[in-house]
PDB file of N, CA and C in Angstrom:
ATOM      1  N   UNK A   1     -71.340 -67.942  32.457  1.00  0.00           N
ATOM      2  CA  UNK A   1     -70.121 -68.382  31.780  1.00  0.00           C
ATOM      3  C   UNK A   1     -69.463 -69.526  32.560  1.00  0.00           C
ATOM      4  N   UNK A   2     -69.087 -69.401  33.855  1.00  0.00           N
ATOM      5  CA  UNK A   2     -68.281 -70.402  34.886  1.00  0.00           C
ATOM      6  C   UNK A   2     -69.660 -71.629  34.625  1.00  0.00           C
ATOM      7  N   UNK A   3     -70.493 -71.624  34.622  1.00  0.00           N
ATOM      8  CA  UNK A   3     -71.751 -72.788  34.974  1.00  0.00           C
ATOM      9  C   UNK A   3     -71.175 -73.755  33.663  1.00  0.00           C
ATOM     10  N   UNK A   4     -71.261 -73.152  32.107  1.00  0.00           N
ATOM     11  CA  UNK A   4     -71.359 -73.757  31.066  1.00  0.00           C
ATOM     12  C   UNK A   4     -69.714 -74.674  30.884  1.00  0.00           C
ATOM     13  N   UNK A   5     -68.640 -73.816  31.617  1.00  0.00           N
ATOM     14  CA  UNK A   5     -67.487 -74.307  31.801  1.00  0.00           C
ATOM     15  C   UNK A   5     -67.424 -75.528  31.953  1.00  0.00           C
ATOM     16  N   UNK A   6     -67.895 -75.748  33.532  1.00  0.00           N
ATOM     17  CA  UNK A   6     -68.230 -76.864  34.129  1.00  0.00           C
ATOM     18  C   UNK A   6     -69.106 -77.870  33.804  1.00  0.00           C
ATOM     19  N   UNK A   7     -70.055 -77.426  32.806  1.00  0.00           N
ATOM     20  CA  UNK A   7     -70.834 -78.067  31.950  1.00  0.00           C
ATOM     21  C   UNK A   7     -70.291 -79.020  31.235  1.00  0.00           C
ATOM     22  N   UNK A   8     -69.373 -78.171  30.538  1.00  0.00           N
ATOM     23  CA  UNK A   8     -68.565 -78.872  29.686  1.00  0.00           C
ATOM     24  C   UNK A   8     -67.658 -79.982  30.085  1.00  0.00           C
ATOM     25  N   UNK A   9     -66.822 -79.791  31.130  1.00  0.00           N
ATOM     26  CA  UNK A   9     -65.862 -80.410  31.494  1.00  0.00           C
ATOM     27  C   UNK A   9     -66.820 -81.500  32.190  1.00  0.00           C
ATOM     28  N   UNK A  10     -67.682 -81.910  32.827  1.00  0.00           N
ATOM     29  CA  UNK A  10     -68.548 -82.201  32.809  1.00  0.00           C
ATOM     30  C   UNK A  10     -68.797 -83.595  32.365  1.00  0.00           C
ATOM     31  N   UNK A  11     -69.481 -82.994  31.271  1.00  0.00           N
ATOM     32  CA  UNK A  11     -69.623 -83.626  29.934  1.00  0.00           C
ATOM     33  C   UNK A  11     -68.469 -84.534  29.217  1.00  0.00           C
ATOM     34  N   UNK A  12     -67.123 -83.732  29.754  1.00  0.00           N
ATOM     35  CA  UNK A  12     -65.918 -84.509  29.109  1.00  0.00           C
ATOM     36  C   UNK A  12     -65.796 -85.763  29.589  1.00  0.00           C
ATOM     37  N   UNK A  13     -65.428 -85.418  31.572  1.00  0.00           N
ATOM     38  CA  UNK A  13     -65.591 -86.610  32.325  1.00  0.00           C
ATOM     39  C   UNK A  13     -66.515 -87.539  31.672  1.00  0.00           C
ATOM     40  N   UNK A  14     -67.905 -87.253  31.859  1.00  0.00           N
ATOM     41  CA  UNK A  14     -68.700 -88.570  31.688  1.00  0.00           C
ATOM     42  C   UNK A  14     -68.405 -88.518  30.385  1.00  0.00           C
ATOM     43  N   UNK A  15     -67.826 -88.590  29.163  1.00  0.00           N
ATOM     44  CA  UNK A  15     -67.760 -89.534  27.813  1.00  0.00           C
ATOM     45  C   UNK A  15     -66.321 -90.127  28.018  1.00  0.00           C
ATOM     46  N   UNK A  16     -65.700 -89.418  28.720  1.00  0.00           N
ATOM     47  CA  UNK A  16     -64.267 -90.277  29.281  1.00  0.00           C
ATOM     48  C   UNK A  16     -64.575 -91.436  30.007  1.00  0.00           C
ATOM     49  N   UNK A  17     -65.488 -91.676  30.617  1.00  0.00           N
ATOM     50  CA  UNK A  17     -65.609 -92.755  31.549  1.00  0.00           C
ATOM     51  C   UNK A  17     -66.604 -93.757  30.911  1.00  0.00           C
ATOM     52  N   UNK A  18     -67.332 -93.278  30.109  1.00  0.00           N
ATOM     53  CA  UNK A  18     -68.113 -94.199  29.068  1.00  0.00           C
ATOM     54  C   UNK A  18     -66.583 -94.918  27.760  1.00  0.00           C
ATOM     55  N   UNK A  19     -65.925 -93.870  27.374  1.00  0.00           N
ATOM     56  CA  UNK A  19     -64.906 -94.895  26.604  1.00  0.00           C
ATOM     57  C   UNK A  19     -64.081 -95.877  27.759  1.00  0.00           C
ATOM     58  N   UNK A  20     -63.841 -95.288  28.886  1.00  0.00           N
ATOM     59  CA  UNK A  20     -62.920 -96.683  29.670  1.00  0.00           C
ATOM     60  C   UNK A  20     -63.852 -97.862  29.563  1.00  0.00           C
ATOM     61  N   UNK A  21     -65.200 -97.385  29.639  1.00  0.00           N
ATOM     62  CA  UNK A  21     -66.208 -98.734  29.894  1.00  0.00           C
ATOM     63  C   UNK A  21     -66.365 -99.240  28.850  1.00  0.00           C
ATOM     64  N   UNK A  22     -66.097 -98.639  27.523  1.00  0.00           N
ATOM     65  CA  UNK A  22     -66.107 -99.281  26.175  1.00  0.00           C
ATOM     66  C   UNK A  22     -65.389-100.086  26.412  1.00  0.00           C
ATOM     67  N   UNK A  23     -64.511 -99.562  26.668  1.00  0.00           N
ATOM     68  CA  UNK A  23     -62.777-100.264  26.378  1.00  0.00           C
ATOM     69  C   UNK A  23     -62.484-101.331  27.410  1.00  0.00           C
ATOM     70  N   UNK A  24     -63.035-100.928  28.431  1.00  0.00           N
ATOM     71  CA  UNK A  24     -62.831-102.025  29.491  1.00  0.00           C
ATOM     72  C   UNK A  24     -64.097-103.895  28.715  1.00  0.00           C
ATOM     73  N   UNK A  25     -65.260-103.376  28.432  1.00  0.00           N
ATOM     74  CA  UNK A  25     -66.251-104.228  27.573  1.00  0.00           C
ATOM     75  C   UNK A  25     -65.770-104.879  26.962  1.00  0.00           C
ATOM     76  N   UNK A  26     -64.998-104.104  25.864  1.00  0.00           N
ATOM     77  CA  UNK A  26     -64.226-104.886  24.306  1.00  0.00           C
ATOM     78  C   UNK A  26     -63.537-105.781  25.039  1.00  0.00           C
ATOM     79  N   UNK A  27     -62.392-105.493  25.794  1.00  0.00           N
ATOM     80  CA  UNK A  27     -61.735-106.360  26.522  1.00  0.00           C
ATOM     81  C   UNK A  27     -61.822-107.629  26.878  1.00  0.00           C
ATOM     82  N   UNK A  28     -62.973-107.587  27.595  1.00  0.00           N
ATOM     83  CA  UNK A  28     -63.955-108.680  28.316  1.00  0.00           C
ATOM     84  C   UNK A  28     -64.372-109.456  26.951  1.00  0.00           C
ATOM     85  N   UNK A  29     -64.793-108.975  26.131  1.00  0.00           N
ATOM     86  CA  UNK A  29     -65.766-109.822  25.214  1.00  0.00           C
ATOM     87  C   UNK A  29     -64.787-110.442  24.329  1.00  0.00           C
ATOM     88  N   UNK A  30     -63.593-109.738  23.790  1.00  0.00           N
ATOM     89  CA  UNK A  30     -62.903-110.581  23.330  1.00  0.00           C
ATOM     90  C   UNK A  30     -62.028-111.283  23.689  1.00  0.00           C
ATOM     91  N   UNK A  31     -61.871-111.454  25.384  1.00  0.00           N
ATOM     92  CA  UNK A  31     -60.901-112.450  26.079  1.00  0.00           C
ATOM     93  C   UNK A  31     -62.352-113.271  26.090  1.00  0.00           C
ATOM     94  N   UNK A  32     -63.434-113.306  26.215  1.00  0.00           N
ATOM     95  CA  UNK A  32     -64.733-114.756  25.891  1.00  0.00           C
ATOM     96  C   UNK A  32     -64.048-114.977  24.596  1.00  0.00           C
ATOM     97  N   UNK A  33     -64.075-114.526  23.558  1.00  0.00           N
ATOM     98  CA  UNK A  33     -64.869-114.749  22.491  1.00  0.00           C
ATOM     99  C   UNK A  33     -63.415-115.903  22.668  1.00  0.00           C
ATOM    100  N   UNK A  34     -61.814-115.339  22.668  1.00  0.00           N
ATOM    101  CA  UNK A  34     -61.097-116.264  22.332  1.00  0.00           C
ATOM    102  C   UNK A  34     -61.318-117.529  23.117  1.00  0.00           C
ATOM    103  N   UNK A  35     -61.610-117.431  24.252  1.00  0.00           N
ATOM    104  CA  UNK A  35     -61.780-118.469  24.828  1.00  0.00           C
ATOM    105  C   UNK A  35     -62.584-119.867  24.418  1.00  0.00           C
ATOM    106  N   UNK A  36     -63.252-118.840  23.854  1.00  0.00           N
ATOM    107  CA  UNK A  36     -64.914-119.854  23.148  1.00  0.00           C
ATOM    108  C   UNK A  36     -64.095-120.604  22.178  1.00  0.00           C
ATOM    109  N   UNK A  37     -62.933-119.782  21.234  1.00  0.00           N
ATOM    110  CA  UNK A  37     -62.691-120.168  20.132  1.00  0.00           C
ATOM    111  C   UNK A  37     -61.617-121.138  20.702  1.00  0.00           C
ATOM    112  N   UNK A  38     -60.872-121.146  21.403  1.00  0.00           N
ATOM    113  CA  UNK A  38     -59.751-121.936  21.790  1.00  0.00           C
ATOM    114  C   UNK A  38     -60.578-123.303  22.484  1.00  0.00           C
ATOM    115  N   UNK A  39     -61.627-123.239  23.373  1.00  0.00           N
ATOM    116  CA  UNK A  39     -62.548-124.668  23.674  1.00  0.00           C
ATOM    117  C   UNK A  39     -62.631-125.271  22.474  1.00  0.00           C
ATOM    118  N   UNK A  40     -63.289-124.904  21.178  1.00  0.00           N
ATOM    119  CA  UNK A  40     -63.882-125.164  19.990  1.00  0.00           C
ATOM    120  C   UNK A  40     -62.515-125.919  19.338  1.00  0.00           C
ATOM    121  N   UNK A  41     -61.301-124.934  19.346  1.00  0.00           N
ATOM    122  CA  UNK A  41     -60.111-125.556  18.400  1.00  0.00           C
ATOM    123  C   UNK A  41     -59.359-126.876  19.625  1.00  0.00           C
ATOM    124  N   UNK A  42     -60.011-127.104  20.662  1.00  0.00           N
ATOM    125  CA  UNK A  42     -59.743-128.005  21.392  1.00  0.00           C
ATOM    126  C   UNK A  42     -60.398-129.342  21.151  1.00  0.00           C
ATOM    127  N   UNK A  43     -61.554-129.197  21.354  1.00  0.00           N
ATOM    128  CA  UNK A  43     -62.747-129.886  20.825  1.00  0.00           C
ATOM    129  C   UNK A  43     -62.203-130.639  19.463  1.00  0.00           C
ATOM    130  N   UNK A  44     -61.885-130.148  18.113  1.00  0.00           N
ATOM    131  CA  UNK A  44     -61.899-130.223  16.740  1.00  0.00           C
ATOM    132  C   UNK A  44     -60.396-131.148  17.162  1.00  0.00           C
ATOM    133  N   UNK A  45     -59.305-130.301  17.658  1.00  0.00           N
ATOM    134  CA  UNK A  45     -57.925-131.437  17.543  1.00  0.00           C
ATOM    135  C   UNK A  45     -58.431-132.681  18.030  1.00  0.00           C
ATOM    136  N   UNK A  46     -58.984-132.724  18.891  1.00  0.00           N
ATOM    137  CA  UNK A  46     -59.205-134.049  19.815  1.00  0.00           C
ATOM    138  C   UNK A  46     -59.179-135.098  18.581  1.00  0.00           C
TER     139      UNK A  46
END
């Protein structure tokens, strides 16, 4: 019973720390992506 507990909780940790890394990812990719897009709308005013 105590083993599967810990199993679990476990289990919680690591999908908790896989969403920060989601979340931390998304982050990242869409501070590029704007970036990309703000070079591009730089580019075009010129």
């Amino acid at each position: 019973m105590e083993s599967l507990k810990m199993q679990l909780e476990s289990n919680y940790l690591l999908k908790k720390k896989r969403n920060k890394l989601k979340l931390i990812k998304g982050k990242f990719i869409s501070f590029e992506v704007k970036g990309i897009i703000a070079i591009f709308d730089g580019r075009c005013k010129q």
